[in-house]
PDB file of N, CA and C in Angstrom:
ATOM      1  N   UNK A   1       9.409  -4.427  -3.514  1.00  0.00           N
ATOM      2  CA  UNK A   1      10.099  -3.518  -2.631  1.00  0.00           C
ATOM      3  C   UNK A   1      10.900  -4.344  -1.626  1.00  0.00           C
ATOM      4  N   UNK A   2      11.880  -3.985  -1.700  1.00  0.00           N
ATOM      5  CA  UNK A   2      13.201  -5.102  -0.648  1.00  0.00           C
ATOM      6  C   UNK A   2      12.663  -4.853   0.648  1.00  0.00           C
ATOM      7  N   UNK A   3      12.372  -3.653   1.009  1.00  0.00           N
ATOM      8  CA  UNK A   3      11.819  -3.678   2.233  1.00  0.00           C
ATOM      9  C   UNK A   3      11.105  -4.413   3.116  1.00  0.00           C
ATOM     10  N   UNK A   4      10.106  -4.586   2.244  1.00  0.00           N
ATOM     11  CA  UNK A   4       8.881  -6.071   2.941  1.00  0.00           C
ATOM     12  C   UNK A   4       9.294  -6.755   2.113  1.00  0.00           C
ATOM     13  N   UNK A   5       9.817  -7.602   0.872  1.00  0.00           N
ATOM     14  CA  UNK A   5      10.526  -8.180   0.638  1.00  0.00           C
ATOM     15  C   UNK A   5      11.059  -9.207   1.733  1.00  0.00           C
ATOM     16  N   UNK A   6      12.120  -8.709   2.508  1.00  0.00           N
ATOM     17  CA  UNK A   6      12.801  -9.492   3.520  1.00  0.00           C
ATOM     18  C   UNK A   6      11.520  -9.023   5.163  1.00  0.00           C
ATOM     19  N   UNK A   7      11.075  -8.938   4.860  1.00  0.00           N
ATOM     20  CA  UNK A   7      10.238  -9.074   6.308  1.00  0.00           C
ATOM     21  C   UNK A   7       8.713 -10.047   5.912  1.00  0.00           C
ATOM     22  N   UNK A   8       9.053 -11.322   5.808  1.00  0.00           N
ATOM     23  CA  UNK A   8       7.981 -12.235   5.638  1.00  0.00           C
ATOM     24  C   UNK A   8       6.517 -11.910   6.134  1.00  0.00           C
ATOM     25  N   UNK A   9       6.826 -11.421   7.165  1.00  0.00           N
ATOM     26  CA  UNK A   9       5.576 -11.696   8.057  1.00  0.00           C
ATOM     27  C   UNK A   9       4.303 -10.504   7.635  1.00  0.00           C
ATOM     28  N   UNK A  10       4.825  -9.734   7.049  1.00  0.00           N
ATOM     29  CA  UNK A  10       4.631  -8.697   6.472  1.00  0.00           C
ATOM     30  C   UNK A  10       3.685  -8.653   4.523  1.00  0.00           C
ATOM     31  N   UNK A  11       4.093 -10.014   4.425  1.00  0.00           N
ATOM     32  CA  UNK A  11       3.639 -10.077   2.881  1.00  0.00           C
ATOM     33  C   UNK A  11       2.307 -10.343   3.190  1.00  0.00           C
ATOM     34  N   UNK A  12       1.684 -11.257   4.081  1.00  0.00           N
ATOM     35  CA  UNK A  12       0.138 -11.378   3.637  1.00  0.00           C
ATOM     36  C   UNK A  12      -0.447  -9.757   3.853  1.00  0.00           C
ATOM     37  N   UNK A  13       0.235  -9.142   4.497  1.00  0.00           N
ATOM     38  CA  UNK A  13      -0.845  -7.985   4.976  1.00  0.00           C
ATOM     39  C   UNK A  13      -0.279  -7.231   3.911  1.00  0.00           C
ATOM     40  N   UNK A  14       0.453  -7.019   2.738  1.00  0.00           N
ATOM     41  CA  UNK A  14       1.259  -6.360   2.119  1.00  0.00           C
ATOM     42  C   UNK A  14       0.172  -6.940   0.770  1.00  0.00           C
ATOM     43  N   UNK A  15      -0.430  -8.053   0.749  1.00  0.00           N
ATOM     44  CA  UNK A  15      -1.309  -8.727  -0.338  1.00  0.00           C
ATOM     45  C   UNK A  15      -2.791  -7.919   0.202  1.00  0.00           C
ATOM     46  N   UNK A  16      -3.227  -8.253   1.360  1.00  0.00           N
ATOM     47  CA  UNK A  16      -4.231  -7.625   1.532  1.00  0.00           C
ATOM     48  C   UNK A  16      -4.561  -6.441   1.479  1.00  0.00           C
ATOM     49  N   UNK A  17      -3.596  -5.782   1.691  1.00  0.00           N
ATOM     50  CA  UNK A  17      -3.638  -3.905   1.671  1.00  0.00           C
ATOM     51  C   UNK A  17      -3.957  -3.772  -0.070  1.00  0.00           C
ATOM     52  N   UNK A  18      -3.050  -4.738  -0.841  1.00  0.00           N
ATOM     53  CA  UNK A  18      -2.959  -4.187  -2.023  1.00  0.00           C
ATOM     54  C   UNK A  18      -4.146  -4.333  -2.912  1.00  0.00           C
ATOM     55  N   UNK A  19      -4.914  -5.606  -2.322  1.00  0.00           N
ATOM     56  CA  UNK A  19      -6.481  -5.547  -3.133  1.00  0.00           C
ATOM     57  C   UNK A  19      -7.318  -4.729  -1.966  1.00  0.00           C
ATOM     58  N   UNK A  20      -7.270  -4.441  -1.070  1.00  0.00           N
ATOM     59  CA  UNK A  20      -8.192  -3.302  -0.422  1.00  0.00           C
ATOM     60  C   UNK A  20      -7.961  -1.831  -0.743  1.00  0.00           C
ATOM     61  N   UNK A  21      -7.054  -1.444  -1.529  1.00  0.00           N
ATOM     62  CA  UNK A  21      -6.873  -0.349  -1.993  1.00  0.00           C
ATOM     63  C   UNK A  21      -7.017  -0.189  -3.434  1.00  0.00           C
ATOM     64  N   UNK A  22      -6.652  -1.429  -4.148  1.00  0.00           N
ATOM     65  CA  UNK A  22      -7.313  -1.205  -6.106  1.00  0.00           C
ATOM     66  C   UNK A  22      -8.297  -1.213  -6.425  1.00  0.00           C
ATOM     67  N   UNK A  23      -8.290   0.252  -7.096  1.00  0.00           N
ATOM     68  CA  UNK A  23      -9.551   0.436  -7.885  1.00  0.00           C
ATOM     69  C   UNK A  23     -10.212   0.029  -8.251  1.00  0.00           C
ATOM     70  N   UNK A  24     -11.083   0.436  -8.279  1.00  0.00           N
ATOM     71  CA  UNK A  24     -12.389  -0.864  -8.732  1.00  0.00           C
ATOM     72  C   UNK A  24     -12.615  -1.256 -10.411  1.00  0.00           C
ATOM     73  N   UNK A  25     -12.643  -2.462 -10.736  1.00  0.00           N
ATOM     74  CA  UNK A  25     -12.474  -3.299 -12.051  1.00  0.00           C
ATOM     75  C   UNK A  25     -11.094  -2.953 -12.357  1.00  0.00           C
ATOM     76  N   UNK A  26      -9.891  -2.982 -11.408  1.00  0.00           N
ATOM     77  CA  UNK A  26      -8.875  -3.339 -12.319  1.00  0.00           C
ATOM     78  C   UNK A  26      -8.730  -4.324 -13.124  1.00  0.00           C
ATOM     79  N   UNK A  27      -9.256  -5.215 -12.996  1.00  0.00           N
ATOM     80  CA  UNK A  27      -8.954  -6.220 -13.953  1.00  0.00           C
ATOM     81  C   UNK A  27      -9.628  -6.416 -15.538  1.00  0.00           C
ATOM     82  N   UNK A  28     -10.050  -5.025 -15.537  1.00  0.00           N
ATOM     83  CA  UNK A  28     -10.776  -4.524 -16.566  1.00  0.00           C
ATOM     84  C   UNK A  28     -10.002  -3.396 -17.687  1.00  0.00           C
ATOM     85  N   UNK A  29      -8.994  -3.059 -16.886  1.00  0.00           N
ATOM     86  CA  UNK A  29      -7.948  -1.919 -17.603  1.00  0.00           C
ATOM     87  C   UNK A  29      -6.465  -2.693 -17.378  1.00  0.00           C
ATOM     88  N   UNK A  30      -5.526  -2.108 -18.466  1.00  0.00           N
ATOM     89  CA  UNK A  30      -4.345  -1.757 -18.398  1.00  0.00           C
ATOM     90  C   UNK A  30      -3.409  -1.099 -17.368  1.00  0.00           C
ATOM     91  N   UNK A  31      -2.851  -1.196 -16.672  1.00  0.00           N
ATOM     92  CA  UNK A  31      -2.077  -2.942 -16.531  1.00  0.00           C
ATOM     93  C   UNK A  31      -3.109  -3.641 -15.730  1.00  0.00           C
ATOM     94  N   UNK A  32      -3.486  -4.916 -16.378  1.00  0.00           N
ATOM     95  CA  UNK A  32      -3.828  -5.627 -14.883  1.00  0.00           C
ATOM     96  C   UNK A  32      -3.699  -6.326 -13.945  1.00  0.00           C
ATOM     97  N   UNK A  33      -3.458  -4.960 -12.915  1.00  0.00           N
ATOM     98  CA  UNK A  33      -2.554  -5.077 -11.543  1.00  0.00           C
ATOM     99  C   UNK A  33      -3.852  -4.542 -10.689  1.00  0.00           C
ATOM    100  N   UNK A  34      -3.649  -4.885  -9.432  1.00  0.00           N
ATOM    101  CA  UNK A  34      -4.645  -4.556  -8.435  1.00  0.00           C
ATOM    102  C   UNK A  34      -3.785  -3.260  -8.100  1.00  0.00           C
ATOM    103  N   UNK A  35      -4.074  -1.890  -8.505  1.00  0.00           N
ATOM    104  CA  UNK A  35      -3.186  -0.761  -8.505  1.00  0.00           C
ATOM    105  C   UNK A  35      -4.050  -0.108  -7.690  1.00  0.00           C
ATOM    106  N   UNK A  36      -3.466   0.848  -6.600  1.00  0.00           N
ATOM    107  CA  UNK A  36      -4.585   2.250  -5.890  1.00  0.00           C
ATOM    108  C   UNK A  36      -4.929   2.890  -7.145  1.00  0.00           C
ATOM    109  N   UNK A  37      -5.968   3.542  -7.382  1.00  0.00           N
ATOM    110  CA  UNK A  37      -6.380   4.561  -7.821  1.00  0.00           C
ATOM    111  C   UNK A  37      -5.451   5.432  -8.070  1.00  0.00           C
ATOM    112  N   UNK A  38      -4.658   6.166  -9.144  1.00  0.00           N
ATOM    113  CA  UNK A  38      -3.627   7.087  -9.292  1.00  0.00           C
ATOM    114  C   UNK A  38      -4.225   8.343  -8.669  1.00  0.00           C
ATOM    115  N   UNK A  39      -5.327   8.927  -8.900  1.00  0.00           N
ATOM    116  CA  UNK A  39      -5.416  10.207  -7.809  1.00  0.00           C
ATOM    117  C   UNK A  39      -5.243  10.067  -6.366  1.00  0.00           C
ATOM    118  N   UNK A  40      -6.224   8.944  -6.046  1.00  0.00           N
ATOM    119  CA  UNK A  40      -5.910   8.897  -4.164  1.00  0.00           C
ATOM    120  C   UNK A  40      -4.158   8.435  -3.953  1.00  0.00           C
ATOM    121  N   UNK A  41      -3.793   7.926  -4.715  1.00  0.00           N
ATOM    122  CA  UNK A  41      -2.084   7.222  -4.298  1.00  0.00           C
ATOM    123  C   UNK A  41      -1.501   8.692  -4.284  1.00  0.00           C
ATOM    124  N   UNK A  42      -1.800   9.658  -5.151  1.00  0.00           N
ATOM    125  CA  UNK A  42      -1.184  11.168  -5.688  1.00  0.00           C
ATOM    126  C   UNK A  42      -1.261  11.615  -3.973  1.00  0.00           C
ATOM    127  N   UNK A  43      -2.787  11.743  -3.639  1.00  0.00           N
ATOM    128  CA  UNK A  43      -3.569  12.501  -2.581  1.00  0.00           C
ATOM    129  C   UNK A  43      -2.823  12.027  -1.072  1.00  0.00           C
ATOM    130  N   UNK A  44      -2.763  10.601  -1.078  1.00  0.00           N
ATOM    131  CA  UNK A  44      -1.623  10.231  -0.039  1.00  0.00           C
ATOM    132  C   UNK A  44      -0.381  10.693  -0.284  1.00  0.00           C
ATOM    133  N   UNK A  45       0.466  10.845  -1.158  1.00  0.00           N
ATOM    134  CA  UNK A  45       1.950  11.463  -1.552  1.00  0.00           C
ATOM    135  C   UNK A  45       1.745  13.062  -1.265  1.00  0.00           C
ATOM    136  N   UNK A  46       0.827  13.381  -1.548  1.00  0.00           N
ATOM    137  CA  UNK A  46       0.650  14.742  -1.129  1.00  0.00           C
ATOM    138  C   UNK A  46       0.429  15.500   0.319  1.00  0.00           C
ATOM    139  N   UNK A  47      -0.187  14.296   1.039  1.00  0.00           N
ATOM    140  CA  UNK A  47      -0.673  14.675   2.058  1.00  0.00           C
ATOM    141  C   UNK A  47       0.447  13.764   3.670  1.00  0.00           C
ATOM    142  N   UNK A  48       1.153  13.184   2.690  1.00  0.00           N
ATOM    143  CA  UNK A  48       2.317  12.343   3.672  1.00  0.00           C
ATOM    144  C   UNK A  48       3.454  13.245   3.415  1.00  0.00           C
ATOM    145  N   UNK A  49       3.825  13.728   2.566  1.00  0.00           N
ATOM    146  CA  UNK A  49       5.510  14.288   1.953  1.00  0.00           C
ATOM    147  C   UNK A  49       5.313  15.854   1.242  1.00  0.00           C
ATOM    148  N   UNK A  50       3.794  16.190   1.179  1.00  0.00           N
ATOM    149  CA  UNK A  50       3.659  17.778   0.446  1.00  0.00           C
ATOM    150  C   UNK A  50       4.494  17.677  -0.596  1.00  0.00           C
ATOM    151  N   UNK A  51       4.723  16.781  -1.077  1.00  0.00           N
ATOM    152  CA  UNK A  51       4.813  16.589  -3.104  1.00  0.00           C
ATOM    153  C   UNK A  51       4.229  15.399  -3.442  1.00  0.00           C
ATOM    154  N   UNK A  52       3.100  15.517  -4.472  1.00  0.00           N
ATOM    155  CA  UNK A  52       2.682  14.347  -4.982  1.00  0.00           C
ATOM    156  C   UNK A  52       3.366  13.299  -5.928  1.00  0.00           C
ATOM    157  N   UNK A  53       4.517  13.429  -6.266  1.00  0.00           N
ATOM    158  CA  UNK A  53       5.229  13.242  -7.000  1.00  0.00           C
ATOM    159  C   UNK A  53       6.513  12.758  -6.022  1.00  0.00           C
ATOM    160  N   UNK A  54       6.572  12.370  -4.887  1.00  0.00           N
ATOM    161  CA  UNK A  54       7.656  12.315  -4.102  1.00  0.00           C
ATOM    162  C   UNK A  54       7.597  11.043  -3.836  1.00  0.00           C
ATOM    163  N   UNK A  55       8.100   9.620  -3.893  1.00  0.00           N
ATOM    164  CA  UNK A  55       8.181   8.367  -3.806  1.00  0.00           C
ATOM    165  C   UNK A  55       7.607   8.217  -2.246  1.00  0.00           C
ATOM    166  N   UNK A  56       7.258   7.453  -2.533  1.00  0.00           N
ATOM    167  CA  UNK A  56       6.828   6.563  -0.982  1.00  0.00           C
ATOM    168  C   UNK A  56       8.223   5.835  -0.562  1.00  0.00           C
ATOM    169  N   UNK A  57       8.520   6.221   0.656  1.00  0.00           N
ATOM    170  CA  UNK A  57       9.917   5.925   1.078  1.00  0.00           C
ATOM    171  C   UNK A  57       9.669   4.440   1.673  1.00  0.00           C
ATOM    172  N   UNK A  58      10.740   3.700   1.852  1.00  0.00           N
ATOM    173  CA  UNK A  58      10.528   1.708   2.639  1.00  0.00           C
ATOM    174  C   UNK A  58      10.060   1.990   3.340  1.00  0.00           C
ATOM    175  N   UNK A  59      10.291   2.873   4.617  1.00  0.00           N
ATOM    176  CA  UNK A  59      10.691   3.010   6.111  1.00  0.00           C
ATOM    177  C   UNK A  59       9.494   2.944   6.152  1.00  0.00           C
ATOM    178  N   UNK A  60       8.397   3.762   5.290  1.00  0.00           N
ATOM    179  CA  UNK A  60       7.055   4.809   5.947  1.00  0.00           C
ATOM    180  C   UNK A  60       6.149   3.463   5.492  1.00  0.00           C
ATOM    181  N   UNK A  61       6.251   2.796   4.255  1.00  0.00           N
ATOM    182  CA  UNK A  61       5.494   1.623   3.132  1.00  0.00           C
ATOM    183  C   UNK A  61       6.031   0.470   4.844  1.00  0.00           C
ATOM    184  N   UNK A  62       6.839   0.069   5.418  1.00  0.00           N
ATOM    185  CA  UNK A  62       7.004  -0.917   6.464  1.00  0.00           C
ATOM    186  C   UNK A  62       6.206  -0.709   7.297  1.00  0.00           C
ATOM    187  N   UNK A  63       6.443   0.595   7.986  1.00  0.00           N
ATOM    188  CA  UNK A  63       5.639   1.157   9.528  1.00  0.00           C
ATOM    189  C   UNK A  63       4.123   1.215   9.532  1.00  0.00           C
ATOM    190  N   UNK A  64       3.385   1.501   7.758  1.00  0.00           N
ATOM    191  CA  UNK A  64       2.473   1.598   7.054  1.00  0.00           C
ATOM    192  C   UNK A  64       1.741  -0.172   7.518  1.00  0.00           C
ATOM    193  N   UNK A  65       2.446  -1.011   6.816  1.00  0.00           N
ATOM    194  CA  UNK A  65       1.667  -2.549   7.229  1.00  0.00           C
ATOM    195  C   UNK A  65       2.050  -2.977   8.015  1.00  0.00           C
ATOM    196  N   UNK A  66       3.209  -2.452   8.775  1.00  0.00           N
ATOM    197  CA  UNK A  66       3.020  -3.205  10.662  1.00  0.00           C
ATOM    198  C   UNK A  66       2.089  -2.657  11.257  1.00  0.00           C
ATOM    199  N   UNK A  67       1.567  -1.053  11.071  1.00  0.00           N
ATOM    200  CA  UNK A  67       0.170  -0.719  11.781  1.00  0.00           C
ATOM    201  C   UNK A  67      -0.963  -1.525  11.063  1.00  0.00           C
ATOM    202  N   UNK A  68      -0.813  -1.990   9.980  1.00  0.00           N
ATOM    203  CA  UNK A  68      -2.315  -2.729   9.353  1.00  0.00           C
ATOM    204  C   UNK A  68      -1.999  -4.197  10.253  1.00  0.00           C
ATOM    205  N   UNK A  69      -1.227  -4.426   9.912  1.00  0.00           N
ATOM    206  CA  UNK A  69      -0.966  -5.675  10.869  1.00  0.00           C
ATOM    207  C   UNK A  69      -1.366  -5.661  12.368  1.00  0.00           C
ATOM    208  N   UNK A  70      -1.121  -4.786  13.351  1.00  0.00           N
ATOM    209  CA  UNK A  70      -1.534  -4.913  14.443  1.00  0.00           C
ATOM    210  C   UNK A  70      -3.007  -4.503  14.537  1.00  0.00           C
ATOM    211  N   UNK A  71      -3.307  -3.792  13.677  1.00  0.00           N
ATOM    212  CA  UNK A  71      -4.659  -3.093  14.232  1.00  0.00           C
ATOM    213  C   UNK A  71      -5.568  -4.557  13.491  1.00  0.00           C
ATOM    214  N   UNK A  72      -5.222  -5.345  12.865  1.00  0.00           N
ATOM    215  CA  UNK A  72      -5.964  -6.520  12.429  1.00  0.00           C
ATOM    216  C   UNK A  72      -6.031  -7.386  13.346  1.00  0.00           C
ATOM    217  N   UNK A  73      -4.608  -7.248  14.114  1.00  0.00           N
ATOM    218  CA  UNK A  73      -4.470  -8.032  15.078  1.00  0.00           C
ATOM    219  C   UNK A  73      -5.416  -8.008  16.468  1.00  0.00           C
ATOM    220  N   UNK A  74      -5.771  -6.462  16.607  1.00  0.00           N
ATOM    221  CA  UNK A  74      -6.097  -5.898  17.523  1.00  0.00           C
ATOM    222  C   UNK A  74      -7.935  -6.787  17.321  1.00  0.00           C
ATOM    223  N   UNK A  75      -8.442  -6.913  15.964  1.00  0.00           N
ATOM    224  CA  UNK A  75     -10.110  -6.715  16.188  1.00  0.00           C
ATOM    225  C   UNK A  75     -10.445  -8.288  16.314  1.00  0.00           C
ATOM    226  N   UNK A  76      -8.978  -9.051  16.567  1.00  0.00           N
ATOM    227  CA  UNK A  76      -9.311 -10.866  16.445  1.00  0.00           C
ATOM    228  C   UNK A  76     -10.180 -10.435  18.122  1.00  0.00           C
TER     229      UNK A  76
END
């Protein structure tokens, strides 16, 4: 995603979010990618945009790991 893409500072917490959210034994299924869970990723699309089926926009996926970022920041 170009978004965090060009915002460096942003990739480790953009790595960490992404194995704190994959399902458990991805690396046991097809693809293996450290992927959310397709229902809860649905359940967030649903409950951020009221269509589950509605892309996760940059803006919201940026603002999303600058709050993981500070609030990590927050428990040093």
């Amino acid at each position: 995603m170009t978004a965090v893409a060009v915002r460096p500072r942003l990739w480790a917490v953009g790595v960490v979010q992404l194995f704190a959210l994959a399902r458990r034994g991805w690396w046991r299924q097809r693809p293996f990618l450290p992927l959310p869970d397709r229902d809860y990723y649905r359940f967030r699309l649903q409950t951020m945009y009221g269509d589950p089926d509605h892309a996760a926009e940059p803006g919201d996926v940026v603002a999303y790991l600058e709050w993981c970022r500070r609030f990590r920041q927050a428990l040093r």
